[in-house]
PDB file of N, CA and C in Angstrom:
ATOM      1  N   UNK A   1      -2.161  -3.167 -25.981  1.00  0.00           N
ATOM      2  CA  UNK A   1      -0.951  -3.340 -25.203  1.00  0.00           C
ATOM      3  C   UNK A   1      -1.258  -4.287 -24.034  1.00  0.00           C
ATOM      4  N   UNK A   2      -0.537  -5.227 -23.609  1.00  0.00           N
ATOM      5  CA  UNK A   2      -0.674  -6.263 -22.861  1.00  0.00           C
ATOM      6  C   UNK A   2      -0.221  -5.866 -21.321  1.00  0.00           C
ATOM      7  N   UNK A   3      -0.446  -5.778 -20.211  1.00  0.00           N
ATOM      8  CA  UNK A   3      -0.240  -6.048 -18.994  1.00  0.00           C
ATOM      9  C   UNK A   3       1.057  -5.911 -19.019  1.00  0.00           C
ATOM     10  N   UNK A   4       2.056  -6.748 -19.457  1.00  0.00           N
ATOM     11  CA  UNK A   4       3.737  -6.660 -19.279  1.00  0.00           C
ATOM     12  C   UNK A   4       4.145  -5.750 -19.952  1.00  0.00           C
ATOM     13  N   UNK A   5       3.726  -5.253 -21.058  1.00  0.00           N
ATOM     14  CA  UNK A   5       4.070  -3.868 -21.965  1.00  0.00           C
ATOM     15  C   UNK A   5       4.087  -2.610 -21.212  1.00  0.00           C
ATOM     16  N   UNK A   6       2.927  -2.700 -20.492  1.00  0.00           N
ATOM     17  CA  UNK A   6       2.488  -1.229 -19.658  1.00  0.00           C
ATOM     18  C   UNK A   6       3.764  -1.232 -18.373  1.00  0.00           C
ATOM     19  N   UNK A   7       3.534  -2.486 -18.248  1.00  0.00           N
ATOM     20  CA  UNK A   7       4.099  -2.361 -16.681  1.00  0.00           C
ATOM     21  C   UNK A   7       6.068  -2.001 -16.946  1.00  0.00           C
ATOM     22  N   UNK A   8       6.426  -2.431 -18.261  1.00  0.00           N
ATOM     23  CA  UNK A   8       7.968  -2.201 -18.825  1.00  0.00           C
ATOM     24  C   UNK A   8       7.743  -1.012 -19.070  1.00  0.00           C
ATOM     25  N   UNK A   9       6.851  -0.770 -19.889  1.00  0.00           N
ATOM     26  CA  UNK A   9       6.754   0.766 -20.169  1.00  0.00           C
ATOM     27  C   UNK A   9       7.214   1.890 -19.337  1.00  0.00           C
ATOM     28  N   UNK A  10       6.407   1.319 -17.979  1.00  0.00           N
ATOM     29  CA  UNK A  10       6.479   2.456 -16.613  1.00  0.00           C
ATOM     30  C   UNK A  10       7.889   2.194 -16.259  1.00  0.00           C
ATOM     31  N   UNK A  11       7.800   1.189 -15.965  1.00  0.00           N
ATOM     32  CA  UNK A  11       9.662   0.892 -15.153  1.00  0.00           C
ATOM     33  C   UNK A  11      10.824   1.319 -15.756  1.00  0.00           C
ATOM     34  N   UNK A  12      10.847   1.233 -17.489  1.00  0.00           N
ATOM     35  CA  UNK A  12      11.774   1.922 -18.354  1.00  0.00           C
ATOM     36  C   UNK A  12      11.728   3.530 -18.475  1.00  0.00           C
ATOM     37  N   UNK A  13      10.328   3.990 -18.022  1.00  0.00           N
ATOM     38  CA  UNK A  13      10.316   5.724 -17.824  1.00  0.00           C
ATOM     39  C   UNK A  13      11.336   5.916 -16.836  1.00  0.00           C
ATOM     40  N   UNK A  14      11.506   5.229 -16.052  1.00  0.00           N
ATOM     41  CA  UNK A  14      11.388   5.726 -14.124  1.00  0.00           C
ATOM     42  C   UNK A  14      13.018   5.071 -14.374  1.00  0.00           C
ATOM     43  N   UNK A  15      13.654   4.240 -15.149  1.00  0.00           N
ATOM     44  CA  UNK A  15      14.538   3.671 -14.799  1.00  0.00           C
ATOM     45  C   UNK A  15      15.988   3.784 -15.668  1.00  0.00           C
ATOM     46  N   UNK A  16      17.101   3.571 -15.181  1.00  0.00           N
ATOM     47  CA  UNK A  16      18.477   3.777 -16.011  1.00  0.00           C
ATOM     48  C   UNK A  16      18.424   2.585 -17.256  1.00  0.00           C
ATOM     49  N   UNK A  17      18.004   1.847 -16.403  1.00  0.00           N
ATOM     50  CA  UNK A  17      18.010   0.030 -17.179  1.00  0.00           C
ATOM     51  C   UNK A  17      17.119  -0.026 -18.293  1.00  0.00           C
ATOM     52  N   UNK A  18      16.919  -0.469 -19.150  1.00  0.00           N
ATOM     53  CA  UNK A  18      15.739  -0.908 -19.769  1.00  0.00           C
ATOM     54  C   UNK A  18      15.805  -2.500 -20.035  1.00  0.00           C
ATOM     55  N   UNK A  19      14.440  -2.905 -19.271  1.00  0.00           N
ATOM     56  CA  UNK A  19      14.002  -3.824 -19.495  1.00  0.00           C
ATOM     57  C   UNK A  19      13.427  -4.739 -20.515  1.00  0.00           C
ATOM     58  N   UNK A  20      13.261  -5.947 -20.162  1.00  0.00           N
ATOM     59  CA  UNK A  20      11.953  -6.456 -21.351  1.00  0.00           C
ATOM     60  C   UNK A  20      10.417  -7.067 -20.937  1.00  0.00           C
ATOM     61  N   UNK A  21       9.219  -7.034 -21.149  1.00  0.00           N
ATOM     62  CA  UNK A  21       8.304  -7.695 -20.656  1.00  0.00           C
ATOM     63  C   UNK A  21       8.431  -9.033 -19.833  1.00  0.00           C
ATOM     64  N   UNK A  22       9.494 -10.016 -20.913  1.00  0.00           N
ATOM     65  CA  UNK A  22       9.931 -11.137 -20.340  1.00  0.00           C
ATOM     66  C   UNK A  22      11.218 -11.402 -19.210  1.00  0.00           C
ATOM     67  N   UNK A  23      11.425 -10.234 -18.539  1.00  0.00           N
ATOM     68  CA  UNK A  23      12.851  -9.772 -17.667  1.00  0.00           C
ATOM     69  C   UNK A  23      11.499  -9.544 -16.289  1.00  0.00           C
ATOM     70  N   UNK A  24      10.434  -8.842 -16.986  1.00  0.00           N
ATOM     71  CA  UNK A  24       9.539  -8.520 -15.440  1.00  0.00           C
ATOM     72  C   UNK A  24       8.610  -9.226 -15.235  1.00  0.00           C
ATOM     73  N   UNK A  25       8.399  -9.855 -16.151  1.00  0.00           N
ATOM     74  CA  UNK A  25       7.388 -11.352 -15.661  1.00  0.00           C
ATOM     75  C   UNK A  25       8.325 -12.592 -15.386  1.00  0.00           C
ATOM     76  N   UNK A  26       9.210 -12.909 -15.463  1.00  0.00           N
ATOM     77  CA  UNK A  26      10.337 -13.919 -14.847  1.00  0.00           C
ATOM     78  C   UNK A  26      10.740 -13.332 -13.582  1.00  0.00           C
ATOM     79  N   UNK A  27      10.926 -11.845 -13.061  1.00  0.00           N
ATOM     80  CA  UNK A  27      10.857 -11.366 -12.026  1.00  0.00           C
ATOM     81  C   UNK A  27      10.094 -11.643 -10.711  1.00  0.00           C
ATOM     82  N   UNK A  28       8.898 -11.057 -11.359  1.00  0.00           N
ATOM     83  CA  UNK A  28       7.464 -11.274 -10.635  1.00  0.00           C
ATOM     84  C   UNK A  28       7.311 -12.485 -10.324  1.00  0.00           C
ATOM     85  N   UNK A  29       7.459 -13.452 -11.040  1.00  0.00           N
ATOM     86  CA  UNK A  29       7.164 -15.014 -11.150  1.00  0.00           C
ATOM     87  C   UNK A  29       8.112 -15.549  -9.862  1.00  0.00           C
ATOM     88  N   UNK A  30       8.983 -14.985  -9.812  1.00  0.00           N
ATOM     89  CA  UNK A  30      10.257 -15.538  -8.949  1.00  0.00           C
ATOM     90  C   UNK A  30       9.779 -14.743  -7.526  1.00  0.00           C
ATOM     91  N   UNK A  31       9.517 -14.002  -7.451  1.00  0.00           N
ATOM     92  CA  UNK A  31       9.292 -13.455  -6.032  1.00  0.00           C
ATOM     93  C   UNK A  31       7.629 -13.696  -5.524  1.00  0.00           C
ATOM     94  N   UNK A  32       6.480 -13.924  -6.349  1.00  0.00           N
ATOM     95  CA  UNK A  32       5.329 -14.892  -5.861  1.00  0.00           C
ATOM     96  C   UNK A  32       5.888 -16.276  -5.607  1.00  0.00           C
ATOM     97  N   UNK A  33       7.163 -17.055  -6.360  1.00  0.00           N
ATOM     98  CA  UNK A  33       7.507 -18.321  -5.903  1.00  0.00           C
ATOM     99  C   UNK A  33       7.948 -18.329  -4.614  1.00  0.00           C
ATOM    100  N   UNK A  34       8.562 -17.260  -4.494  1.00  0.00           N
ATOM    101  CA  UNK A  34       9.906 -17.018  -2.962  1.00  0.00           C
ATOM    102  C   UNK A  34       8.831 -16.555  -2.041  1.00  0.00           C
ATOM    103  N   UNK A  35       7.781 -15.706  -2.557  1.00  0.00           N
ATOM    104  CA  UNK A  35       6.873 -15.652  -1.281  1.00  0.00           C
ATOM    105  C   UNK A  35       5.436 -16.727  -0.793  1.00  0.00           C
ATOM    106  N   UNK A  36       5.854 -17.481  -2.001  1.00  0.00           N
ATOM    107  CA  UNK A  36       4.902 -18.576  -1.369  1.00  0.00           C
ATOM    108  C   UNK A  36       5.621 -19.682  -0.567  1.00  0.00           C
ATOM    109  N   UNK A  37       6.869 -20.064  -0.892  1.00  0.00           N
ATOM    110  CA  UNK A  37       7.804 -20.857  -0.612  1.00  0.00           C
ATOM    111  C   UNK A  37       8.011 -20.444   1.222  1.00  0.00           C
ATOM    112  N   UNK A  38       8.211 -18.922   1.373  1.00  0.00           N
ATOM    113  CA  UNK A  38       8.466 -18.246   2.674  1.00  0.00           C
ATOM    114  C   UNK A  38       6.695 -18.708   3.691  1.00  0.00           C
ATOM    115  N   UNK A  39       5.644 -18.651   3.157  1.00  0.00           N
ATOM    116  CA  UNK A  39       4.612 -18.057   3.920  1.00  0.00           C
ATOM    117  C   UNK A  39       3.881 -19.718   3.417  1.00  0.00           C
ATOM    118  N   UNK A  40       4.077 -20.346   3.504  1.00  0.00           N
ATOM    119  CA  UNK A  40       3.538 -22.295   3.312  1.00  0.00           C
ATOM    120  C   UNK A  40       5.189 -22.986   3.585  1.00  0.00           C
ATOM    121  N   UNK A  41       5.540 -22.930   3.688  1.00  0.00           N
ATOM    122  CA  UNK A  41       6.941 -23.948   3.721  1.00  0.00           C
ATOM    123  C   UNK A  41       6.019 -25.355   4.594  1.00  0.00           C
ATOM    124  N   UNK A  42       6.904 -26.417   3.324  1.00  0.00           N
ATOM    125  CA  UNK A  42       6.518 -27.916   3.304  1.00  0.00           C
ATOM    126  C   UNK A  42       6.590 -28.204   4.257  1.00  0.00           C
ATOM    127  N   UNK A  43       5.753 -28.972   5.247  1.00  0.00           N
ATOM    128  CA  UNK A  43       5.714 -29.385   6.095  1.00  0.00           C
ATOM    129  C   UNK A  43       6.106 -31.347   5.881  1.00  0.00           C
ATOM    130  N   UNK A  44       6.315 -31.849   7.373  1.00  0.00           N
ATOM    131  CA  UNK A  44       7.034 -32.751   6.975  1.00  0.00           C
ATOM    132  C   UNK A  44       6.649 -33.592   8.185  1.00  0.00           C
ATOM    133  N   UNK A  45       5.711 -35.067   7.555  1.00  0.00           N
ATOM    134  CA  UNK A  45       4.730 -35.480   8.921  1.00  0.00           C
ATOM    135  C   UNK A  45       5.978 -36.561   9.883  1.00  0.00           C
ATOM    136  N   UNK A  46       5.885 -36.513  11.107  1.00  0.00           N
ATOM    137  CA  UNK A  46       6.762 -37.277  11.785  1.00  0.00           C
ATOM    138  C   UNK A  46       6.656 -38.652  11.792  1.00  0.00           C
ATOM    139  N   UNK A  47       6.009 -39.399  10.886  1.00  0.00           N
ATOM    140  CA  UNK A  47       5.869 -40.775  10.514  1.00  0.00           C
ATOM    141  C   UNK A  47       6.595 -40.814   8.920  1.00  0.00           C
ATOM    142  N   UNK A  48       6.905 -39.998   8.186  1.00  0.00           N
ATOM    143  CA  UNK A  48       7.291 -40.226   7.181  1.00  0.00           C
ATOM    144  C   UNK A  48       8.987 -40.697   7.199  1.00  0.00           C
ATOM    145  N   UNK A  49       8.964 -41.629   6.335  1.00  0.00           N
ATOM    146  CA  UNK A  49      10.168 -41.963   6.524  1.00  0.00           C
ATOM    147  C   UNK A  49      11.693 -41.691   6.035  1.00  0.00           C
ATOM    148  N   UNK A  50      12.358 -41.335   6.515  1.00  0.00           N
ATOM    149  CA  UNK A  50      13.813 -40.614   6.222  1.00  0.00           C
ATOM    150  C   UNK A  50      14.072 -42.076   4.657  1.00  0.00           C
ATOM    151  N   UNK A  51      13.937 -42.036   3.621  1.00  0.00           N
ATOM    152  CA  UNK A  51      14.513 -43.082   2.644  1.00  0.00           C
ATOM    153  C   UNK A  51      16.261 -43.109   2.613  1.00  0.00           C
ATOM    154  N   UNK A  52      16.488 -41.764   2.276  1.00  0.00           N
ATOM    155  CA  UNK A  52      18.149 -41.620   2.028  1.00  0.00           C
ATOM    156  C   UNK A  52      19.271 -41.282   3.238  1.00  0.00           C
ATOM    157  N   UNK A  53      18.487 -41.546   4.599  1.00  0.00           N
ATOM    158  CA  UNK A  53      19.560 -41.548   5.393  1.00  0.00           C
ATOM    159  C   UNK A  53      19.845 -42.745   6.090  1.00  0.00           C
ATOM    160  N   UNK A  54      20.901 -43.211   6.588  1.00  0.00           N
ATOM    161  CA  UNK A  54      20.349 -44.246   7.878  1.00  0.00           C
ATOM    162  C   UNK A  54      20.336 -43.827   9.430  1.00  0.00           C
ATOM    163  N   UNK A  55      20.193 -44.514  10.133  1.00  0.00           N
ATOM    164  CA  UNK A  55      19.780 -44.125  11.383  1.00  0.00           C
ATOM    165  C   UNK A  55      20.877 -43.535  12.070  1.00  0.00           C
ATOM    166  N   UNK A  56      22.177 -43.094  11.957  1.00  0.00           N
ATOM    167  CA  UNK A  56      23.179 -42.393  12.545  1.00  0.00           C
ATOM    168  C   UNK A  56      23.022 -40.530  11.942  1.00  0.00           C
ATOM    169  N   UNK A  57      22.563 -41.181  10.161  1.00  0.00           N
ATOM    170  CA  UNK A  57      22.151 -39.551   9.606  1.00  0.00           C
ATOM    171  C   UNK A  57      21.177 -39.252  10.590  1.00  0.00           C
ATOM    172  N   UNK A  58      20.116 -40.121  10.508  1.00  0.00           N
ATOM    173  CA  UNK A  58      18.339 -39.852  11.171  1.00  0.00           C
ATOM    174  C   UNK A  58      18.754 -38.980  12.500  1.00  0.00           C
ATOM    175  N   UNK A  59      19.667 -39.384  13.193  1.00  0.00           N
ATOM    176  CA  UNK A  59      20.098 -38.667  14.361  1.00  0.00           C
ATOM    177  C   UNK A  59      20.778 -37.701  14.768  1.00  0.00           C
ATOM    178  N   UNK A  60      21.771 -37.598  13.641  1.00  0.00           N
ATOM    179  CA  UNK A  60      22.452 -36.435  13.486  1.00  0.00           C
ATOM    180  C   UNK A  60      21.255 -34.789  13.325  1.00  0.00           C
ATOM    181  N   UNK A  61      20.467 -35.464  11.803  1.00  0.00           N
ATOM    182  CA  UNK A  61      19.508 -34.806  12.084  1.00  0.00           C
ATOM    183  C   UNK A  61      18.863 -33.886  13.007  1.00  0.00           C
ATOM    184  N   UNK A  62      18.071 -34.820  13.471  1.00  0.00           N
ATOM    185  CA  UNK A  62      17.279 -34.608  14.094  1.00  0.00           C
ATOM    186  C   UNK A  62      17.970 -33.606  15.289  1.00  0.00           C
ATOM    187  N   UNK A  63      19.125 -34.103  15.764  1.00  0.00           N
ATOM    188  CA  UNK A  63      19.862 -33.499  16.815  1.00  0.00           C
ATOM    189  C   UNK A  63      20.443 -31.819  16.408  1.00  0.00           C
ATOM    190  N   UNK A  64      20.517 -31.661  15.148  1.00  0.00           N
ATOM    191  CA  UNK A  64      20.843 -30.386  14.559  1.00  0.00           C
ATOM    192  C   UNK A  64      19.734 -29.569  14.642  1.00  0.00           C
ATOM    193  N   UNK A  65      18.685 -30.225  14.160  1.00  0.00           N
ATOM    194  CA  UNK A  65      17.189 -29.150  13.824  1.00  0.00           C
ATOM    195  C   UNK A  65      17.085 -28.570  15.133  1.00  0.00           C
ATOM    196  N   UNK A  66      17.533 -29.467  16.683  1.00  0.00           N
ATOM    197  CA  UNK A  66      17.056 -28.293  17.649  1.00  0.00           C
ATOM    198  C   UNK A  66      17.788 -27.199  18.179  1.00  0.00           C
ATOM    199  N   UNK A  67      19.194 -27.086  17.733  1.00  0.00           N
ATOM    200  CA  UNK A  67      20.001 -26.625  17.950  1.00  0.00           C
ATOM    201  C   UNK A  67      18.901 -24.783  17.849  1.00  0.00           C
TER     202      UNK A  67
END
């Protein structure tokens, strides 16, 4: 029995729902994404250059983020 079997196994004892292996590893997968996404968020160097705005966006910007 594989890792996702056991772990459906338990959650379908304990639970109204029944799951599938591939319902709790698309789960899992999504909340290590959301908690890596939360605890590293992209940083963004102040020489890089805005491509898709022009300089009225660039300012708008910038003027929002300190809000």
């Amino acid at each position: 029995m594989t890792t996702w079997q056991t772990i459906t196994e338990l959650y379908n004892r304990q639970s109204l729902s029944q799951l599938t292996p591939e319902n709790i590893e698309e789960w899992l997968s999504n909340c290590a994404q959301a908690v890596r996404v939360f605890l590293y968020p992209k940083s963004i160097s102040v020489d890089a250059p805005l491509l898709l705005m022009d300089k009225n966006q660039i300012i708008y910007w910038i003027s929002y983020q300190q809000i």
